[in-house]
N, C-alpha and C. Protein backbone atom coordinates (compact mmCIF):
# COMPACT_ATOMS: atom_id res chain seq x y z
N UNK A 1 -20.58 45.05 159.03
CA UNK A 1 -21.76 45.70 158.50
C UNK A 1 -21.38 46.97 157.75
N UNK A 2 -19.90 47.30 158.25
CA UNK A 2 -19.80 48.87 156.97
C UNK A 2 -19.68 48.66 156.06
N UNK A 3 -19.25 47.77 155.44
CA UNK A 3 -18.69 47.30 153.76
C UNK A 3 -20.83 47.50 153.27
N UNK A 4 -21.54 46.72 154.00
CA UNK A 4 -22.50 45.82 153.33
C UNK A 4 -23.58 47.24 152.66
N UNK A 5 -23.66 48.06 153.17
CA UNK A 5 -24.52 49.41 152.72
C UNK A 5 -24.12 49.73 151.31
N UNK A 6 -22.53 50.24 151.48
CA UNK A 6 -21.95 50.99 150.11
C UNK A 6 -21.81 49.70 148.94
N UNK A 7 -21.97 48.43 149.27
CA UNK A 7 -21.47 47.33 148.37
C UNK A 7 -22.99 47.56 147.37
N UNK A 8 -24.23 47.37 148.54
CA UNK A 8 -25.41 46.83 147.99
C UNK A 8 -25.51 48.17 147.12
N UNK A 9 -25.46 49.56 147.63
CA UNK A 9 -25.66 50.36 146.56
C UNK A 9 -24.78 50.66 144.84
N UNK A 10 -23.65 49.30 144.71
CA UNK A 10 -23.07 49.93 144.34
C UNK A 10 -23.22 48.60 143.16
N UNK A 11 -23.00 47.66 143.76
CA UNK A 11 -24.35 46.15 143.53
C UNK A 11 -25.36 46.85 142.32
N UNK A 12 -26.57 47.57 142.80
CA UNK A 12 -27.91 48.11 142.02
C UNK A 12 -26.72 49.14 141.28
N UNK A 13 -26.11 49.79 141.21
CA UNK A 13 -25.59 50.68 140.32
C UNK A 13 -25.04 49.52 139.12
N UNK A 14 -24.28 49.01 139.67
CA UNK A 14 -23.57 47.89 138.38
C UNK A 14 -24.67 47.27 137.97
N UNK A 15 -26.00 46.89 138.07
CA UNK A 15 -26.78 46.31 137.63
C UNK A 15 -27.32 46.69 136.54
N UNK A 16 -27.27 47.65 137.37
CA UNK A 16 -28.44 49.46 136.22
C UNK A 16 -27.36 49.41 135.11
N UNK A 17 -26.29 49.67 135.30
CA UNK A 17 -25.50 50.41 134.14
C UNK A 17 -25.35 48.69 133.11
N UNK A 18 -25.19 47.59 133.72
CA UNK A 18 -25.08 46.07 132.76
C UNK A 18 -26.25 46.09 131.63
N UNK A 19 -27.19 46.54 132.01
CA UNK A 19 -28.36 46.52 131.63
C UNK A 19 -28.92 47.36 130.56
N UNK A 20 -29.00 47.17 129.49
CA UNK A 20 -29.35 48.32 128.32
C UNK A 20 -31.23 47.81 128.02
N UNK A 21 -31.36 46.88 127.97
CA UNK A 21 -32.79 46.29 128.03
C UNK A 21 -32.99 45.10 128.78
N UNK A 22 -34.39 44.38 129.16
CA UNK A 22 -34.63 43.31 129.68
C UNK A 22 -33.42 42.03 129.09
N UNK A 23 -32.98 41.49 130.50
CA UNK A 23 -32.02 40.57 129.47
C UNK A 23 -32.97 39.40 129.65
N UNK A 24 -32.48 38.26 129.09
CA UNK A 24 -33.82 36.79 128.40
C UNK A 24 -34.39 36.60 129.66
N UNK A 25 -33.26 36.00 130.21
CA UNK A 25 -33.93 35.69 132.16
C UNK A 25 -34.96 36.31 132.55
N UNK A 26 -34.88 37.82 132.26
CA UNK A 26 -35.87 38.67 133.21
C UNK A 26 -37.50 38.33 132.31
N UNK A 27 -37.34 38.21 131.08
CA UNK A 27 -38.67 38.76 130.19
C UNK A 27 -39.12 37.07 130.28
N UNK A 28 -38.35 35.61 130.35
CA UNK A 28 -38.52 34.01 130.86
C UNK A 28 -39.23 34.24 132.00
N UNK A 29 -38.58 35.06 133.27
CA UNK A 29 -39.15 34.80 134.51
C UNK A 29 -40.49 35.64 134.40
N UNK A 30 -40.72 36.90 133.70
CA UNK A 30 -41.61 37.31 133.80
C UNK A 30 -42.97 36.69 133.35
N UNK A 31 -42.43 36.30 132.02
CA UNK A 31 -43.44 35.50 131.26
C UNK A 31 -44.08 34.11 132.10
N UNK A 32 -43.09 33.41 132.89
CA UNK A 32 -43.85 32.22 133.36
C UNK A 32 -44.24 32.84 135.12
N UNK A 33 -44.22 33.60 135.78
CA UNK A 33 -44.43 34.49 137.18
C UNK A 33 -46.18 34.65 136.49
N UNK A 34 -46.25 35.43 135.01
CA UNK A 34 -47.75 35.62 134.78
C UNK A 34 -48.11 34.55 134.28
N UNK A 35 -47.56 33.96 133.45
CA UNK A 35 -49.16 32.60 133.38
C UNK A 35 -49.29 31.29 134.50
N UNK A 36 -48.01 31.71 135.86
CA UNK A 36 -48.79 31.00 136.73
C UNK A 36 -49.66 31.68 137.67
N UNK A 37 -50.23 32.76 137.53
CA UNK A 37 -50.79 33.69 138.41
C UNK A 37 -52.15 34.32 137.27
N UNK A 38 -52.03 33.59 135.92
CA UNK A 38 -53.34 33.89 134.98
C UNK A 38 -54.34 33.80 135.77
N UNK A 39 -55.39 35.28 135.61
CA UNK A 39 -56.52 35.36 136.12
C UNK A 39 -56.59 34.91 137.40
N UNK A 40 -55.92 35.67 137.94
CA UNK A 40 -55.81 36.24 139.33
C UNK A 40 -55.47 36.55 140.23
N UNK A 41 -55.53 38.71 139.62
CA UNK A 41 -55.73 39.36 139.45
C UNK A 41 -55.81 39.83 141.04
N UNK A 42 -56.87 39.20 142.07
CA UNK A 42 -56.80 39.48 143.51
C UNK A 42 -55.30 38.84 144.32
N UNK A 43 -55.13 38.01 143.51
CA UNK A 43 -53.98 36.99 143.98
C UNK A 43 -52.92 37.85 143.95
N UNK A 44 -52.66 38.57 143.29
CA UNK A 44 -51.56 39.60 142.62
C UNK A 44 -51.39 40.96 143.37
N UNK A 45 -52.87 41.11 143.83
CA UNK A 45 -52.99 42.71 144.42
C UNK A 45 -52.66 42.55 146.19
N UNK A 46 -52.96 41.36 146.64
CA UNK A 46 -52.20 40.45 148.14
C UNK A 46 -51.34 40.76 147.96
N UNK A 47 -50.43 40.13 147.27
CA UNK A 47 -48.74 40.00 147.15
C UNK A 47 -48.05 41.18 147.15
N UNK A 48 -48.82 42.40 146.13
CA UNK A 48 -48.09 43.28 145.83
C UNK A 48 -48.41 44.36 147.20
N UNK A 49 -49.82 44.40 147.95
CA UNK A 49 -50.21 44.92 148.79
C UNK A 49 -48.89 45.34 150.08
N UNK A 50 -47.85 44.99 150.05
CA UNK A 50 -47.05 45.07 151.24
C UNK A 50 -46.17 45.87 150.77
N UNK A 51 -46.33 46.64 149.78
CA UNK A 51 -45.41 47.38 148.97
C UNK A 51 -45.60 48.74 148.82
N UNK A 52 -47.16 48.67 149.53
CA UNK A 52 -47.44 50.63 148.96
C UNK A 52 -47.51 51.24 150.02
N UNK A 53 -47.65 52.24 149.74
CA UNK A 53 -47.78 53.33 150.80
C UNK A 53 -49.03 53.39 151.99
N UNK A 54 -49.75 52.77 151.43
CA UNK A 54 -50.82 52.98 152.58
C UNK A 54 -50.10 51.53 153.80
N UNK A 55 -49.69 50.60 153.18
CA UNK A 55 -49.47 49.45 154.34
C UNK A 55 -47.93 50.51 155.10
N UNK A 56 -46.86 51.00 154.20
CA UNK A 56 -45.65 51.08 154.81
C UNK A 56 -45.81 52.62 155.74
N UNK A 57 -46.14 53.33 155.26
CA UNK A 57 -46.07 54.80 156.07
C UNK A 57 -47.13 54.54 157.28
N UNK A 58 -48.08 53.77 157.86
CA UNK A 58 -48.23 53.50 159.12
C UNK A 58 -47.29 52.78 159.79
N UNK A 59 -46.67 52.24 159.12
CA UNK A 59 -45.57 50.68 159.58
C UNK A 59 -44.39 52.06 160.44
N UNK A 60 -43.86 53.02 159.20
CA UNK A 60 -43.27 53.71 159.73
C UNK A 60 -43.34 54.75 160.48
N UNK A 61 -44.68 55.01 160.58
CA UNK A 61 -44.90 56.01 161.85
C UNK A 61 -45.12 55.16 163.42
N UNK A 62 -45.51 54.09 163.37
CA UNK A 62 -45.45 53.40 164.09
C UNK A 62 -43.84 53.03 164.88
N UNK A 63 -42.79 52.83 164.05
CA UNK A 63 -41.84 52.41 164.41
C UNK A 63 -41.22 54.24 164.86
N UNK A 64 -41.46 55.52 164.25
CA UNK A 64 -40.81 55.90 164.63
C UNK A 64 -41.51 56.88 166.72
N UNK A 65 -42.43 56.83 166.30
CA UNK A 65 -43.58 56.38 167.68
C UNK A 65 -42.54 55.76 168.71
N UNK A 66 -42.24 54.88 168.53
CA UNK A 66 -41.87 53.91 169.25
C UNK A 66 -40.15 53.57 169.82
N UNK A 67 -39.64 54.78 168.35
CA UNK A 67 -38.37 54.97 168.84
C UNK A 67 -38.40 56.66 169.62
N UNK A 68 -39.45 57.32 169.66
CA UNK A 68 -39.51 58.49 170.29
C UNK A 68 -39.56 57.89 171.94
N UNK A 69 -40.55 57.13 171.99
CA UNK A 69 -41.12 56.71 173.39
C UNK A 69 -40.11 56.03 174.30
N UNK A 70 -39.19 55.47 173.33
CA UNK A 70 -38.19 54.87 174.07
C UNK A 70 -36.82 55.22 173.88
N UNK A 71 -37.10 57.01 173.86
CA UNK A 71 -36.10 58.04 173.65
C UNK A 71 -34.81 57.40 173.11
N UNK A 72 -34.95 57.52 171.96
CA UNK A 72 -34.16 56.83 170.67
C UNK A 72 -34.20 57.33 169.85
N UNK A 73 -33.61 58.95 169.79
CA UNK A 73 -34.42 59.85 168.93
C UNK A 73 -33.30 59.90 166.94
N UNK A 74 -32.14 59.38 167.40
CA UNK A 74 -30.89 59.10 166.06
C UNK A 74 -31.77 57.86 165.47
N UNK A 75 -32.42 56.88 166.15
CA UNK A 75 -33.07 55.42 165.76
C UNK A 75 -34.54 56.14 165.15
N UNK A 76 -35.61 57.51 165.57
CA UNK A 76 -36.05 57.87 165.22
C UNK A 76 -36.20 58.77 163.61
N UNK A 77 -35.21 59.39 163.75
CA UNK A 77 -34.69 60.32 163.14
C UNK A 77 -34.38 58.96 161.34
N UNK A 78 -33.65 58.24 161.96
CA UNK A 78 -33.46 56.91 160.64
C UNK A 78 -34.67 56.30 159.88
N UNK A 79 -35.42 56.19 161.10
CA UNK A 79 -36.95 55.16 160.85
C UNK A 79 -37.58 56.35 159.73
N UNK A 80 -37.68 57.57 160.26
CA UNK A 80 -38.22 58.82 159.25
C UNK A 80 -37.54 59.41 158.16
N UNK A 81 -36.68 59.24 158.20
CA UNK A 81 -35.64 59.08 156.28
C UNK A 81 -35.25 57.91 155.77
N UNK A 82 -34.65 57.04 156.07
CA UNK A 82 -34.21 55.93 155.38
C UNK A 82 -35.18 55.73 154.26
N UNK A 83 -36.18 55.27 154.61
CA UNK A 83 -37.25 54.61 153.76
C UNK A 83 -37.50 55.91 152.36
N UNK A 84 -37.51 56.95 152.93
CA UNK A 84 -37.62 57.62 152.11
C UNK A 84 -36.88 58.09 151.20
N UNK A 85 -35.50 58.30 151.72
CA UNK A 85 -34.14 58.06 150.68
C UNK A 85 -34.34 57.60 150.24
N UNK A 86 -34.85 56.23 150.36
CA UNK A 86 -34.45 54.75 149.50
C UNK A 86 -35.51 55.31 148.27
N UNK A 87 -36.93 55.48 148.20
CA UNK A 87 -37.82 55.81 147.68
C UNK A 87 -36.97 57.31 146.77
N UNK A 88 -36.79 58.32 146.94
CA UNK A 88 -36.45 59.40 146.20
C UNK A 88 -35.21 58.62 145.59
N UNK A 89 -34.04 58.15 146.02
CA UNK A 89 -32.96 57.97 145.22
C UNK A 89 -33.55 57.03 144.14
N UNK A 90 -34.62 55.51 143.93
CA UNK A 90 -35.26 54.81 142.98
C UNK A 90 -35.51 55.98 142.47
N UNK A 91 -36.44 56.70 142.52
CA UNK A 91 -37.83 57.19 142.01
C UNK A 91 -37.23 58.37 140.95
N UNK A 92 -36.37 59.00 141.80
CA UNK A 92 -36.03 60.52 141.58
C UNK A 92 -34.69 60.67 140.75
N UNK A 93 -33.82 59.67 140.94
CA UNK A 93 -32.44 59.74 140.61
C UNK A 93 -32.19 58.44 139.44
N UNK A 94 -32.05 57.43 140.00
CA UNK A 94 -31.75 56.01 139.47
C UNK A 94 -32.53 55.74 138.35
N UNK A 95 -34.22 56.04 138.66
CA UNK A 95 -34.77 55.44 137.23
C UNK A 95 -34.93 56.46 136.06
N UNK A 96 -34.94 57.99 136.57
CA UNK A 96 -34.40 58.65 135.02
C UNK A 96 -33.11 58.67 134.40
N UNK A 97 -32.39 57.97 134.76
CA UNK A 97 -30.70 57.56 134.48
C UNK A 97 -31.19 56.40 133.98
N UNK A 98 -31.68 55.81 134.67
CA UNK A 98 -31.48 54.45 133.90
C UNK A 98 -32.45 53.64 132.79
N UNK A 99 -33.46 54.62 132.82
CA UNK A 99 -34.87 54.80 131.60
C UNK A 99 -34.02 55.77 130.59
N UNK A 100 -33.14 56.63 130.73
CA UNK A 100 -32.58 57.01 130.08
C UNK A 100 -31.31 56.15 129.02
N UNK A 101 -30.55 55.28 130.03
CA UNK A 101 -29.60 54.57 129.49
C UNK A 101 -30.13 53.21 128.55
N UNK A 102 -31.16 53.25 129.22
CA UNK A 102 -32.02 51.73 128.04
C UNK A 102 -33.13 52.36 127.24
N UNK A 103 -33.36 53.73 127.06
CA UNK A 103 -34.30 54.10 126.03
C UNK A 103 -35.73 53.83 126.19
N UNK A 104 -35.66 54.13 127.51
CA UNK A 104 -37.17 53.45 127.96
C UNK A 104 -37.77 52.37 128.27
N UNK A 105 -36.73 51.22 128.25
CA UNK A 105 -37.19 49.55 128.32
C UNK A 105 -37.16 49.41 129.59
N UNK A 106 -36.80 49.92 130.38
CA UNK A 106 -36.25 49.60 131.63
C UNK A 106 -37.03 50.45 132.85
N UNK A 107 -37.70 50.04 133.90
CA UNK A 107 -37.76 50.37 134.97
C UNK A 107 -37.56 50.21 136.01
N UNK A 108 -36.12 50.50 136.08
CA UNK A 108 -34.90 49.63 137.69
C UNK A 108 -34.70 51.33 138.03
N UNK A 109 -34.71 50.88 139.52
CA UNK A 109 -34.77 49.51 140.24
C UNK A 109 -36.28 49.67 140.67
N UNK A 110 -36.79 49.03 140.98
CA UNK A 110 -37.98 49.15 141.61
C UNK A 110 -38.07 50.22 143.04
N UNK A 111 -38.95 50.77 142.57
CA UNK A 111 -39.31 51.51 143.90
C UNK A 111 -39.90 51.52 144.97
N UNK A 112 -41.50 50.79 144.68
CA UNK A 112 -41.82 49.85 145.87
C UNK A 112 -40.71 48.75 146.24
N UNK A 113 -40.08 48.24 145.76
CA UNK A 113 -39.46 47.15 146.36
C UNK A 113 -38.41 47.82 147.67
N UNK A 114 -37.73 49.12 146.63
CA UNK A 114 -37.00 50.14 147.79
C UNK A 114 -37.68 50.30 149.18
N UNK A 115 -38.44 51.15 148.58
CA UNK A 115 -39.17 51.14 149.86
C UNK A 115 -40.09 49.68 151.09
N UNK A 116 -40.23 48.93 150.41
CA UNK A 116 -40.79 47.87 151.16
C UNK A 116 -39.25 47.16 152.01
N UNK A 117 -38.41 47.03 151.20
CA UNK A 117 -36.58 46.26 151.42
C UNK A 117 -36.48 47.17 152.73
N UNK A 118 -36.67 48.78 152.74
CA UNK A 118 -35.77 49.62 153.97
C UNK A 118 -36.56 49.12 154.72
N UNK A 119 -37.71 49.32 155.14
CA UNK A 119 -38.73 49.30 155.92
C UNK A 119 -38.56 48.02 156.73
N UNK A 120 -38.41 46.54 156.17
CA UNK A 120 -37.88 45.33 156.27
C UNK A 120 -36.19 45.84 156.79
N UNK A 121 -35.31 46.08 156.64
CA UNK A 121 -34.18 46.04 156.69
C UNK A 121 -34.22 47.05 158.16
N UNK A 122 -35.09 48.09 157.82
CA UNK A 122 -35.15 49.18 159.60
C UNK A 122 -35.72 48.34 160.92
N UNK A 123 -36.71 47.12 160.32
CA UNK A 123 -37.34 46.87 161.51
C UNK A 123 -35.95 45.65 161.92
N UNK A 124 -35.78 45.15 161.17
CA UNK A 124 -34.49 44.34 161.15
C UNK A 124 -33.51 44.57 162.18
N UNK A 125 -33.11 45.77 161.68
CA UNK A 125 -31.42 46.32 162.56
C UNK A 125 -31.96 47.08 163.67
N UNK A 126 -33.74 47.44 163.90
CA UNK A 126 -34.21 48.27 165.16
C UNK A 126 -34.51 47.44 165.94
N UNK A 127 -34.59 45.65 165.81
CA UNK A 127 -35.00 44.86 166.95
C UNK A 127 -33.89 44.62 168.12
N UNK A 128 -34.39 44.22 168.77
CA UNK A 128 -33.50 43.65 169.33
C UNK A 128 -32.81 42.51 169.09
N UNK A 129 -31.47 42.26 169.38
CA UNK A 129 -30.93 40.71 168.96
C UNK A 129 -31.76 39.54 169.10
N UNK A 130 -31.77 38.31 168.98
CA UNK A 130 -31.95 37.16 169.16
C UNK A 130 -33.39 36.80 168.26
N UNK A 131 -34.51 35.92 169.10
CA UNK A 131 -35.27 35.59 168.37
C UNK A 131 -36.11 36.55 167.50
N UNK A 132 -36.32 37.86 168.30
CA UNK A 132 -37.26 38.73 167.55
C UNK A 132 -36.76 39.54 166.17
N UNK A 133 -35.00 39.87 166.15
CA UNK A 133 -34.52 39.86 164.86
C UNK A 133 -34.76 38.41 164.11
N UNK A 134 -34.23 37.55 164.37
CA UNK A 134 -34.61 36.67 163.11
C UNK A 134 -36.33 36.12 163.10
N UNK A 135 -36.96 36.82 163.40
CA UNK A 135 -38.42 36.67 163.10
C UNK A 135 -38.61 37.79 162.41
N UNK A 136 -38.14 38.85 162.67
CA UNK A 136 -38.00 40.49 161.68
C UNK A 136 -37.79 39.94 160.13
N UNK A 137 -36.43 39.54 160.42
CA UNK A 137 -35.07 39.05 159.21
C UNK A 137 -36.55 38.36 158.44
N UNK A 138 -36.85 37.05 158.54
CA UNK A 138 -37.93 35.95 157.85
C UNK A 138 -39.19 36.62 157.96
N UNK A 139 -39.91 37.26 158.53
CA UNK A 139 -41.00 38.01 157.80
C UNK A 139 -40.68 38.81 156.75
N UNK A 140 -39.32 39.60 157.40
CA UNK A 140 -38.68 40.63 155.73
C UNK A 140 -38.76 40.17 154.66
N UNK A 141 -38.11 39.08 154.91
CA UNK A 141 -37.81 38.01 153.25
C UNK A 141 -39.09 37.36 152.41
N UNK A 142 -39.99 36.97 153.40
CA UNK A 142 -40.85 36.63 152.91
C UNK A 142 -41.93 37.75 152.36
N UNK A 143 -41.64 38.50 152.84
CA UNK A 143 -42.91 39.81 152.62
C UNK A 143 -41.90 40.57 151.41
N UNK A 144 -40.92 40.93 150.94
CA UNK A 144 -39.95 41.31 149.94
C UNK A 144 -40.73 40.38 148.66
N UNK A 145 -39.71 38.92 149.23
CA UNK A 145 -40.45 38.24 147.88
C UNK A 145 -41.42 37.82 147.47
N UNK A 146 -42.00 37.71 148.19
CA UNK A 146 -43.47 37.78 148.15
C UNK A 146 -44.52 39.04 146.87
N UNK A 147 -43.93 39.94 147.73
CA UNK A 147 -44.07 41.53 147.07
C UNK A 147 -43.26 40.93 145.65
N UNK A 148 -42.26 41.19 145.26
CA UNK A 148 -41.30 40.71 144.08
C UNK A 148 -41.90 39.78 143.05
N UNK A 149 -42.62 38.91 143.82
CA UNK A 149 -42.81 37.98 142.75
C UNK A 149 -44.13 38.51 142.24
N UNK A 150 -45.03 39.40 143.16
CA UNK A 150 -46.56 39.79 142.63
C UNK A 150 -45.87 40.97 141.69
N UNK A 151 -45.06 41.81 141.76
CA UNK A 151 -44.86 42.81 141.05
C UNK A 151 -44.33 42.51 139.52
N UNK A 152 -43.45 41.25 140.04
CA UNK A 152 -43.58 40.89 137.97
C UNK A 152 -44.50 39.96 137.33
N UNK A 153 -45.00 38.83 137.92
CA UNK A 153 -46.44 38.30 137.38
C UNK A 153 -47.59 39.50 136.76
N UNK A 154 -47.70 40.71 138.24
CA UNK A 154 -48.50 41.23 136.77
C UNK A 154 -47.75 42.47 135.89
N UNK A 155 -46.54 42.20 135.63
CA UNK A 155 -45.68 42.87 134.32
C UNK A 155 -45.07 44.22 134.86
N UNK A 156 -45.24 44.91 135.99
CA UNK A 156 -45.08 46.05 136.50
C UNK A 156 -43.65 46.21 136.29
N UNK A 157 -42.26 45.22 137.10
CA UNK A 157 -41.23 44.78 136.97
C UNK A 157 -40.56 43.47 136.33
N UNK A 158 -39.33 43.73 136.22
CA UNK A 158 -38.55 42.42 135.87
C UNK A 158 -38.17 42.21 136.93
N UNK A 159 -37.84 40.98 137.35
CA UNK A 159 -36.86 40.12 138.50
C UNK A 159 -35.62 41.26 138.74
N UNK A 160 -35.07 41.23 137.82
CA UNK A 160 -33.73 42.56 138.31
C UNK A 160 -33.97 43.79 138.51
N UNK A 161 -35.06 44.00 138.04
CA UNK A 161 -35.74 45.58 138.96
C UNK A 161 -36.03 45.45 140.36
N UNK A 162 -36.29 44.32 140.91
CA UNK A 162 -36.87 43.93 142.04
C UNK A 162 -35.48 43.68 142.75
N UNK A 163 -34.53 43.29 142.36
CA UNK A 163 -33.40 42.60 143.01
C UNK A 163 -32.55 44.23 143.34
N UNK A 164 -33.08 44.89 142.16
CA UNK A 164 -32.15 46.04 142.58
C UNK A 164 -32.12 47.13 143.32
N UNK A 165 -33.88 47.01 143.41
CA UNK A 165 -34.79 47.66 144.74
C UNK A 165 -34.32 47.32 145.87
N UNK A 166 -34.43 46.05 146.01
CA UNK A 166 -34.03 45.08 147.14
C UNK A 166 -32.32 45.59 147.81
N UNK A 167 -31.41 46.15 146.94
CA UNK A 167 -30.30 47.20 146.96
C UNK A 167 -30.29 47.61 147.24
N UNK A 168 -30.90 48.75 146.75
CA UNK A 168 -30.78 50.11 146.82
C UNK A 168 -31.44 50.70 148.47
N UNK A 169 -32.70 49.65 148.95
CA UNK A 169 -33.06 50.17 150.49
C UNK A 169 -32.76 49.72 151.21
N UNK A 170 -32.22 48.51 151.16
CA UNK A 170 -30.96 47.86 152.18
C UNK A 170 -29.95 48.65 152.29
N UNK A 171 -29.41 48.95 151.22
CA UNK A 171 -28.14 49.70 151.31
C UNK A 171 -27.88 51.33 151.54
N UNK A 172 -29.48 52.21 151.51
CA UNK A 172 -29.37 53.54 151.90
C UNK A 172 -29.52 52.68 153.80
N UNK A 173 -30.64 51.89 154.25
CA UNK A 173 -31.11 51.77 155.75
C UNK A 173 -29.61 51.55 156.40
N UNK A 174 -28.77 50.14 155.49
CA UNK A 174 -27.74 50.08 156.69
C UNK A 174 -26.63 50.80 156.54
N UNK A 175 -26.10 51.96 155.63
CA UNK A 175 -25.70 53.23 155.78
C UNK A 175 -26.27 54.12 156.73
N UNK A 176 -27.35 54.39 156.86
CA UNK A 176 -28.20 55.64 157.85
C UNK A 176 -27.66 54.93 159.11
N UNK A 177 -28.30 53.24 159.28
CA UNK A 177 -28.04 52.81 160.58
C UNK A 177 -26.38 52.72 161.34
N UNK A 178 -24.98 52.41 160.04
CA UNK A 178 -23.93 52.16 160.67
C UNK A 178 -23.73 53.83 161.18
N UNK A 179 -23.92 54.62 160.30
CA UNK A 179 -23.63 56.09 160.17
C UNK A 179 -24.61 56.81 161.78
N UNK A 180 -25.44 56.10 162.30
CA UNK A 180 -26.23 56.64 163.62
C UNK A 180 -25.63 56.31 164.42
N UNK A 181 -24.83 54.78 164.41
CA UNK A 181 -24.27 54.45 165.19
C UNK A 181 -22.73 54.50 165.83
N UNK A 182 -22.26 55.35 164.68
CA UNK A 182 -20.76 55.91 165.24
C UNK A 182 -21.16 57.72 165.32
N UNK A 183 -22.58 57.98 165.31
CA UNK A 183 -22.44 58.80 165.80
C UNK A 183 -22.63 59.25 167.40
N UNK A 184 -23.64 58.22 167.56
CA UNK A 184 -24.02 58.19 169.44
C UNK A 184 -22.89 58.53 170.12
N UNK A 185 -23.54 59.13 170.70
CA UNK A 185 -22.35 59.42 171.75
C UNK A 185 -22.35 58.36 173.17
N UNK A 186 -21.40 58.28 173.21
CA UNK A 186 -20.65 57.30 174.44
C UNK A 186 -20.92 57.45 175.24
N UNK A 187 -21.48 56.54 176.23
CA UNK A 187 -21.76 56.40 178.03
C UNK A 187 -20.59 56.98 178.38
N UNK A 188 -21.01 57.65 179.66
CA UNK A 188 -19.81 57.95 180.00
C UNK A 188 -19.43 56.76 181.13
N UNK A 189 -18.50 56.31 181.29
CA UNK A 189 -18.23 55.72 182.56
C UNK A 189 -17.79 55.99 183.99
N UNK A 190 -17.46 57.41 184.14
CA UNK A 190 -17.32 57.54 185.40
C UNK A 190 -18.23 58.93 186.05
């Protein structure tokens, strides 16, 4: 899991910088994402709904609630930045660099997607092993692309803005998370 943080961020960096405008793929997928989703408009605002702030910042006060209560306060402490890294580094850093490097054509990586990906990726690595992570893991995925596909049907993103979102908060969450976890300190054993 240490490689997989610095790869994915580095993944959305090589993406950003390949990228001078929409390449064919993205403006193909976009174009047929909206005319199978023509006129409608509610259909679109579902999909994209798992992406904003009003669904995720209860999600995350909730989770970090919950890592207080079950005095988990480094698992706390993650649940209440990650997501938000992920969100300032899109928002704040990445897309005036990279609206800069394509002259304005471009709005990578996505930022809801950042933020929706950590949020998915925190509840992920905060479950516990077995069935209830991979029920985490497959709601993530489905609620990501889900989100992904409503965000370019109605034109907001391209597919590789979304993919690079999908980066960039995976890869700040499982940095925060490997980085909490060599910091804990050790049971003692005797």
């Amino acid at each position: 899991m240490l490689i997989i943080g610095p790869l994915a961020l580095v993944a959305a960096l090589a993406l950003g910088l390949a990228r001078r405008r929409p390449w064919p793929i993205d403006v193909a997928w976009q174009r047929d994402a909206a005319l199978w989703f023509d006129g409608q408009p509610e259909v679109l605002g579902h999909l994209v709904l798992p992406s904003e702030p009003v669904v995720l910042v209860p999600v995350v006060v909730v989770v970090v609630v919950l890592c207080m209560l079950g005095r988990d306060r480094p698992a706390a402490l993650l649940a209440a930045t990650a997501p938000l890294v992920a969100v300032l580094s899109t928002t704040a850093v990445l897309k005036p660099v990279f609206r800069a490097l394509s002259a304005g054509t471009l709005e990578y990586p996505s930022g809801h997607t950042a933020s929706l990906a950590a949020v998915c990726a925190l509840l992920v690595l905060l479950t516990r092993p077995g069935v209830a992570r991979a029920v985490s893991a497959g709601v993530g995925m489905v609620l990501v692309v889900a989100a992904g596909i409503g965000m370019v049907a109605a034109g907001y993103h391209y597919p590789f803005d979304i993919v690079g979102g999908c980066a960039v908060g995976v890869g700040v969450v499982v940095i925060g998370h490997v980085t909490r976890r060599r910091l804990a300190p050790t049971p003692s054993t005797g």
